[in-house]
Structures are given as structure tokens and as C-alpha cells.
Protein backbone atom coordinates (compact mmCIF):
# COMPACT_ATOMS: atom_id res chain seq x y z
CA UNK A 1 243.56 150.40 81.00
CA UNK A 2 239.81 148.91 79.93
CA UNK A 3 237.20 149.42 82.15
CA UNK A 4 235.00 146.12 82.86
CA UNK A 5 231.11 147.39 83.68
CA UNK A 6 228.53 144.83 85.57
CA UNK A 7 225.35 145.76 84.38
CA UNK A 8 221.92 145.06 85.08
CA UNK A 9 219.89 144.83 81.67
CA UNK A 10 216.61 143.62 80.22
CA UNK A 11 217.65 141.83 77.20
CA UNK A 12 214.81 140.63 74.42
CA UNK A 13 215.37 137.55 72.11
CA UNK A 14 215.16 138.46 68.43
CA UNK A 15 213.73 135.96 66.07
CA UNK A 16 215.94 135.82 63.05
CA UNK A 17 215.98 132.96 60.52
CA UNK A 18 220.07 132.89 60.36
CA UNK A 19 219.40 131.32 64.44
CA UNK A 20 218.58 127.83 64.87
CA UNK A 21 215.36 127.09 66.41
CA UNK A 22 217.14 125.94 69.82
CA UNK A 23 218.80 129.24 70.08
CA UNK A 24 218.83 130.11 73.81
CA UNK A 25 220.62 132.52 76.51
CA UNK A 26 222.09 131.54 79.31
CA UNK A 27 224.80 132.25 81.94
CA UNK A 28 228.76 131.71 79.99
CA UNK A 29 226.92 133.28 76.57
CA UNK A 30 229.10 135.19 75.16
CA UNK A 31 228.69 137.76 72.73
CA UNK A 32 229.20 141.91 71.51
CA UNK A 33 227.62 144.37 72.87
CA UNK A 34 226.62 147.37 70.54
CA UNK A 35 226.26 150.82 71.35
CA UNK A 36 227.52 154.36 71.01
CA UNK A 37 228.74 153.07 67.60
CA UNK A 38 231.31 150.46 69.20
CA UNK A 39 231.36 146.60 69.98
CA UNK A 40 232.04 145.42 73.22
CA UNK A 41 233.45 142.27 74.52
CA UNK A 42 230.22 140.77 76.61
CA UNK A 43 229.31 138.04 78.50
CA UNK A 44 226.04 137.30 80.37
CA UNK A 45 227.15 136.39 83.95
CA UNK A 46 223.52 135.89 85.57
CA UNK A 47 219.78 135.56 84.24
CA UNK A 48 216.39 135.38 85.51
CA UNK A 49 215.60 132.47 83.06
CA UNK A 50 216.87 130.77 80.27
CA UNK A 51 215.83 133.02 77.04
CA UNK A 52 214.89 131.14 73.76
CA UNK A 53 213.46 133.19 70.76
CA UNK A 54 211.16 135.81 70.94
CA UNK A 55 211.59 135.67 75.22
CA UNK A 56 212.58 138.66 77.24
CA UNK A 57 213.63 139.14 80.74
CA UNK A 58 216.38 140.27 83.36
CA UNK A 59 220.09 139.44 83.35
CA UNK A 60 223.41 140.83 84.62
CA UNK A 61 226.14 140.92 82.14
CA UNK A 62 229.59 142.26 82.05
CA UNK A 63 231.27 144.41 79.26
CA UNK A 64 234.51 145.73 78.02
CA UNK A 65 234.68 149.42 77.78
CA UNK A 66 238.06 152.20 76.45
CA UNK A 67 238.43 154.88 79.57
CA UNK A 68 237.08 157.58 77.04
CA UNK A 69 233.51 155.71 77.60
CA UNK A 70 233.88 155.65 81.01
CA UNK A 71 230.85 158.14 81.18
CA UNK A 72 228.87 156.72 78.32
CA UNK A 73 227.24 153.59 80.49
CA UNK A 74 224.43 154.26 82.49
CA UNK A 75 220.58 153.80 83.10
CA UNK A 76 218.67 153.68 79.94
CA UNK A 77 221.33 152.90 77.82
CA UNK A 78 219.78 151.01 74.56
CA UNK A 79 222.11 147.99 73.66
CA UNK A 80 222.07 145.56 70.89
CA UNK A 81 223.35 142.23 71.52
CA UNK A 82 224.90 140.49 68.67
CA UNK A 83 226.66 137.09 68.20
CA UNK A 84 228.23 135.20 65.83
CA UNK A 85 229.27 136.84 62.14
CA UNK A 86 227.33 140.36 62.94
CA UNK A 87 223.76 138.21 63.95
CA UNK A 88 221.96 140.53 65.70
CA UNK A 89 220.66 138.38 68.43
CA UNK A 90 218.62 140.75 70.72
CA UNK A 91 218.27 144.24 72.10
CA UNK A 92 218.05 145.46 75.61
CA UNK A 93 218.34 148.96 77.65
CA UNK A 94 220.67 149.07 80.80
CA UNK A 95 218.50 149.38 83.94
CA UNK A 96 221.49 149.49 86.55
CA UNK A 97 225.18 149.64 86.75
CA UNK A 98 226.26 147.33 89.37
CA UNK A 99 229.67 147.88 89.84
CA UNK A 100 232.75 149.41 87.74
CA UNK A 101 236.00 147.54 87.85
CA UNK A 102 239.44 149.23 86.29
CA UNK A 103 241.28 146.62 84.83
């Protein structure tokens, strides 16, 4: 049984060259999340604003998690997002777990 995590995060906007320059963030993005040496299934289910390159700011996102990591999300928690074939595509630190759904 997985456990699905809504988190609150700040998420930056790397600038890397393999992006096109109309790269952006938005609410449906979907991508891995990276941390304590795992991907995660993720997908961005609010933000503050639309991020383009080099932008930061607040959005709530939902991840895929194995029951062993049940207590290895939490506050603080540094997360890099990546996308496409291992594109690193920004970084971020939990600020809040929202809710925790077994699945």
C-alpha cells in the first residue's frame, strides 16, 4: 500500500540550457520528486503563480511514497524536482504536510 503525501513546498526554477526558454510550472505539471535517495511520482496540484526560469514561490504538490518512508516527509525536507530524461528542473524544501492519504 503507497502512501500519497499533500505537501506544501517552496519550489525554485532552475535555469538549465537542456529547458526551452518557455519552460514554466503550473498546476497538472508533472514530474519526480527526489529525495532520501529515491524518485517519487509528483504532481503540482496548486501554485501561487505560474513559475518560468529562474522564479520561485509557493505550491502544493502531491507525491508517491513506499510505507517504509512513511516517517521520512516532513518540514524542512530538501527536494529536487526533476522532469523529463533526469533534467533537474528545480529544488525546493517542504514547509508543511497537508494531509496523508493511504492508498
Amino acid at each position: 500500500m503507497d502512501l500519497v503525501y499533500r505537501l506544501r513546498v517552496s519550489l525554485n526554477v532552475l535555469s538549465d540550457e537542456r529547458l526551452p526558454e518557455t519552460f514554466s510550472i503550473d498546476v497538472g505539471h508533472r514530474f519526480r520528486a527526489y529525495f532520501n535517495g529515491i524518485y517519487h511520482p509528483a504532481q503540482v496540484d496548486a501554485i501561487d503563480k505560474v513559475l518560468h526560469i529562474g522564479e520561485s514561490g509557493g505550491a502544493e504538490i502531491s507525491i508517491i511514497c513506499m510505507p517504509e518512508e512513511e516517517w521520512q516527509v516532513f518540514p524542512g525536507l530538501a527536494i529536487d524536482f526533476v522532469g523529463g530524461v533526469d533534467i533537474e528542473v528545480g529544488w525546493g524544501e517542504v514547509i508543511a504536510v497537508l494531509e496523508k492519504i493511504e492508498d
